[in-house]
N, C-alpha and C. Protein backbone atom coordinates (compact mmCIF):
# COMPACT_ATOMS: atom_id res chain seq x y z
N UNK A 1 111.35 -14.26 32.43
CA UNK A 1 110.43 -13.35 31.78
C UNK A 1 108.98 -13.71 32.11
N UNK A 2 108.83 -15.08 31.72
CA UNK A 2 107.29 -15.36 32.50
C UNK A 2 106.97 -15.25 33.81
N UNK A 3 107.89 -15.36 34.89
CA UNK A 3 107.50 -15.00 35.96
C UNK A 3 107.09 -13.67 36.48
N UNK A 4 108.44 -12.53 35.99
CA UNK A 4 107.59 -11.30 36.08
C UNK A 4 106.27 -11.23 35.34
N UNK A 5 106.13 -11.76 33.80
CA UNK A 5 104.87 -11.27 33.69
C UNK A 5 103.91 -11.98 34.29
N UNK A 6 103.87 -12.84 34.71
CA UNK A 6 102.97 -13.15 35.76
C UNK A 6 102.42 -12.70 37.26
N UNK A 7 103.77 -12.20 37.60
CA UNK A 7 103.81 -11.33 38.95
C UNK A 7 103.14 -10.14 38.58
N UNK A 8 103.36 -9.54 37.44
CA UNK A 8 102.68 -8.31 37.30
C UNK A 8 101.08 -8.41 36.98
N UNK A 9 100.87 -9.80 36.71
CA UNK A 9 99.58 -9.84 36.19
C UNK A 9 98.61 -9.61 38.08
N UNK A 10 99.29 -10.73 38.51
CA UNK A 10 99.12 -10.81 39.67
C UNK A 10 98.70 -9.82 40.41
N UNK A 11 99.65 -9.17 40.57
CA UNK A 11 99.60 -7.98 41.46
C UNK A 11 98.30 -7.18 40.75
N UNK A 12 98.15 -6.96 39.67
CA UNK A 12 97.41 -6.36 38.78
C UNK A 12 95.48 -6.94 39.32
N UNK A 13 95.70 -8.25 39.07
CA UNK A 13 94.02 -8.88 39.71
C UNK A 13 93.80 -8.39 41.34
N UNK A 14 94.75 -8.62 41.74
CA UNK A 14 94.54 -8.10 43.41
C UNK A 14 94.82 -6.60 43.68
N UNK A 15 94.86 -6.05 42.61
CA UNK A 15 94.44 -4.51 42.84
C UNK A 15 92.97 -4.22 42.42
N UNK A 16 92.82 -5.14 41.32
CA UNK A 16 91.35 -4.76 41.11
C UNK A 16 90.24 -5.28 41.70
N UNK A 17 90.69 -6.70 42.30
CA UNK A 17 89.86 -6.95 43.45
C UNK A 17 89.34 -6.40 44.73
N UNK A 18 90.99 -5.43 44.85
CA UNK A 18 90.99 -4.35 46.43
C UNK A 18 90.16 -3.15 46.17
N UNK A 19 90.27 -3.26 44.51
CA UNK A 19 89.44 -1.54 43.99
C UNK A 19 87.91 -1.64 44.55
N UNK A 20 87.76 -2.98 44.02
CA UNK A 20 86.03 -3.79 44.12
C UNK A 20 85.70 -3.72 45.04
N UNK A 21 86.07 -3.43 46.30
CA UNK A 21 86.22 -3.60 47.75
C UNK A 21 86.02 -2.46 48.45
N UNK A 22 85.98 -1.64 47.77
CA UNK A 22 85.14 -0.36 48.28
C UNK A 22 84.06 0.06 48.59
N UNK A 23 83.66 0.97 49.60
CA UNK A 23 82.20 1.35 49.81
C UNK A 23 81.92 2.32 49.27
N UNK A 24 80.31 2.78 49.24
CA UNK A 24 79.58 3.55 48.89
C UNK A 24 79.32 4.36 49.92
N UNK A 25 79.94 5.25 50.35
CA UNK A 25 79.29 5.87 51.33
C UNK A 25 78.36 6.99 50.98
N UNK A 26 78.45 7.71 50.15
CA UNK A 26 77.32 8.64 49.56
C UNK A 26 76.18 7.89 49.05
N UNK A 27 75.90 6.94 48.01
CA UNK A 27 74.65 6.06 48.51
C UNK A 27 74.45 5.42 49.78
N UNK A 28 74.76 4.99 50.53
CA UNK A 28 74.59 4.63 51.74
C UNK A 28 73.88 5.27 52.49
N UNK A 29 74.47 6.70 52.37
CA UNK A 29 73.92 7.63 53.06
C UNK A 29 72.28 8.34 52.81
N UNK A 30 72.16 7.48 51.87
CA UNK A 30 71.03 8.37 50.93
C UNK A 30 70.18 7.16 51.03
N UNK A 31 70.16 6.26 51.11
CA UNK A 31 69.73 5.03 51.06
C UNK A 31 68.00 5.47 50.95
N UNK A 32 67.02 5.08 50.56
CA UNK A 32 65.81 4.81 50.73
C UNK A 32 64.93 6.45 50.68
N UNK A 33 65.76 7.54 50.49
CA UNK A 33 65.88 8.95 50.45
C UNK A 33 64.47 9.03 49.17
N UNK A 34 64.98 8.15 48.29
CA UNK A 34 63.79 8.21 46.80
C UNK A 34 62.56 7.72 46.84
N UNK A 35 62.40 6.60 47.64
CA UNK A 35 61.18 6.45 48.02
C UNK A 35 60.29 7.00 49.40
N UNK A 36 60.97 7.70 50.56
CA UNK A 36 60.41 8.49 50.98
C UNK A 36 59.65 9.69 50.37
N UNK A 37 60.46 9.98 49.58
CA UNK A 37 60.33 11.40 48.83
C UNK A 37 59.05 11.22 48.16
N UNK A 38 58.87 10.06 46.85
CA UNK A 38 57.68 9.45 46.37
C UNK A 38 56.27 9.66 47.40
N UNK A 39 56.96 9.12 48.27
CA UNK A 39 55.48 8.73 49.26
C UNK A 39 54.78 9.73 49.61
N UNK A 40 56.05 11.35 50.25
CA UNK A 40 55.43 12.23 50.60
C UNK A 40 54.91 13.09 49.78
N UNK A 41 55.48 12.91 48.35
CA UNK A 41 54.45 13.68 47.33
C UNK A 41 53.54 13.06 47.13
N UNK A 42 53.09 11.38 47.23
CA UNK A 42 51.60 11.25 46.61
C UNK A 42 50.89 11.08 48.28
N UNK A 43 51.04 11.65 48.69
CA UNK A 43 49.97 11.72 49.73
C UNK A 43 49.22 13.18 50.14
N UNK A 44 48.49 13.87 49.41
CA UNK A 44 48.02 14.55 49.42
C UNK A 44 47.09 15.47 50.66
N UNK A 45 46.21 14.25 51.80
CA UNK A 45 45.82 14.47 53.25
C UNK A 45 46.51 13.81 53.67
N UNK A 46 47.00 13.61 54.74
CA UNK A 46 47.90 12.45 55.55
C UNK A 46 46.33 12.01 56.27
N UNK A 47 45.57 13.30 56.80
CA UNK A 47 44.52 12.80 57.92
C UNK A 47 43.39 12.40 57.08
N UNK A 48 43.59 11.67 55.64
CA UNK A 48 42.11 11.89 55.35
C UNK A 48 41.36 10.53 55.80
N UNK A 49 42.14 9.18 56.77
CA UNK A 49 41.70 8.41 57.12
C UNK A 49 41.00 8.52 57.96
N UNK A 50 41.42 9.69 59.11
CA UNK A 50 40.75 9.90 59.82
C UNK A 50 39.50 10.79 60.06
N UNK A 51 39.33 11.33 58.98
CA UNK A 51 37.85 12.11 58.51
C UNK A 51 36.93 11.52 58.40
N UNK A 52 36.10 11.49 58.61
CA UNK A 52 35.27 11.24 58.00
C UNK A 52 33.72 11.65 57.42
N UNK A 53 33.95 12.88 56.94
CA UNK A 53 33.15 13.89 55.87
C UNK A 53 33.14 12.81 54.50
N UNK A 54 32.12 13.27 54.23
CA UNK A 54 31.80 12.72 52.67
C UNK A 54 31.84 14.15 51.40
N UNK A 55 32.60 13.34 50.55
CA UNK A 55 32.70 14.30 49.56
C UNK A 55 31.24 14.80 48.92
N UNK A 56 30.94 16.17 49.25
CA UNK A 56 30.09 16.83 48.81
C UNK A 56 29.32 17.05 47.60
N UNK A 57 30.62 16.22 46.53
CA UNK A 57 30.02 17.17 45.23
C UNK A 57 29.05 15.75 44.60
N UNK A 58 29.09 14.58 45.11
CA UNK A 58 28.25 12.96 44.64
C UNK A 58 27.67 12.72 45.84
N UNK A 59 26.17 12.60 45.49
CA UNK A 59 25.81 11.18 46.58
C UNK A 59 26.05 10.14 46.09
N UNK A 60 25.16 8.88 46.47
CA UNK A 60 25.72 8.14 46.01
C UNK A 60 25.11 7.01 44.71
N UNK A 61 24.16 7.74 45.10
CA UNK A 61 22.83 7.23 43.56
C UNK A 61 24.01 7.56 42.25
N UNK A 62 24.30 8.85 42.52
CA UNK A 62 25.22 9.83 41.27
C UNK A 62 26.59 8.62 41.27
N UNK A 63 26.87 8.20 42.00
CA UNK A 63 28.51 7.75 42.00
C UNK A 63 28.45 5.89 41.54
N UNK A 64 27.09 5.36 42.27
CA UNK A 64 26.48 3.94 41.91
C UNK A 64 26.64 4.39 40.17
N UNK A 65 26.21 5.33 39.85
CA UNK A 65 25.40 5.30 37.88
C UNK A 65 26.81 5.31 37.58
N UNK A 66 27.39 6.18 37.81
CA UNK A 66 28.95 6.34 37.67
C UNK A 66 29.97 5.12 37.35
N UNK A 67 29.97 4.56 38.59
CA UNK A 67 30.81 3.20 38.26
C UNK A 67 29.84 2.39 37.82
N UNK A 68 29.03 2.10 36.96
CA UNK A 68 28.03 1.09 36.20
C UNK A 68 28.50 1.62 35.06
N UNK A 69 28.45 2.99 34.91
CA UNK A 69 28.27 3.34 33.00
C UNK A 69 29.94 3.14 32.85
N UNK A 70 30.92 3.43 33.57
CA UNK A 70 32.30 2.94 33.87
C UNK A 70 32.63 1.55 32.97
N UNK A 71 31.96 0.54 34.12
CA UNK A 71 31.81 -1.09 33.72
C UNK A 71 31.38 -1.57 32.54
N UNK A 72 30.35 -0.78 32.28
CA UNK A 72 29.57 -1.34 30.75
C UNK A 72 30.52 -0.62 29.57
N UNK A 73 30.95 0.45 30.19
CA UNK A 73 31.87 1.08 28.76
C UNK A 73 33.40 -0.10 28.36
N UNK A 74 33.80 -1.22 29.30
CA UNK A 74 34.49 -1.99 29.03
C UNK A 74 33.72 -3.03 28.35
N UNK A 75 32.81 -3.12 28.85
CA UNK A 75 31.95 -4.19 27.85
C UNK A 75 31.65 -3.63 26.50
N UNK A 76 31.33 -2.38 26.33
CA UNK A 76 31.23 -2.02 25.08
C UNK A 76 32.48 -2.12 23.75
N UNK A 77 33.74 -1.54 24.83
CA UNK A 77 34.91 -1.76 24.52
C UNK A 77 35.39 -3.04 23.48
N UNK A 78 35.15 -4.24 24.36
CA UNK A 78 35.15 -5.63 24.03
C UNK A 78 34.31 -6.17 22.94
N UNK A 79 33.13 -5.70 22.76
CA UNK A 79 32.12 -6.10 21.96
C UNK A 79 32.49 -5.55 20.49
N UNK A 80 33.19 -4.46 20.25
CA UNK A 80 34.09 -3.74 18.95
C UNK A 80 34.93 -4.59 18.37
């Protein structure tokens, strides 16, 4: 009696080991599919490295005050 149930156990681990042993072929196939996808939605110009126009609507006096009042608003932040 213990031997069959042991044989059956047996047989039983080395099926589920053979189950484990399977591939993925539909992920596989897809592999890296999600982060392409990511990339090509946040890239908005592909060429905008190669432009080089300046955005029209700041010079740069306007954009210097900009990131200063930016900076100090964390200092203000902190000082609360």
């Amino acid at each position: 009696m213990f031997k069959i149930l042991s044989n059956i156990l047996m047989i039983a681990a080395v099926a589920a080991v053979m189950g484990a042993c399977t591939g993925t072929p539909y992920l596989n196939s897809h592999w890296g599919r999600s982060v392409e996808t990511a990339k090509t939605l946040q890239v908005a110009n592909p060429q905008a490295g190669r432009q080089s126009v300046q955005a029209p609507e700041m010079d740069g006096r306007a954009a210097g005050q900009a990131v200063d009042s930016y900076r100090q608003s964390f200092n203000q932040a902190v000082a609360h």
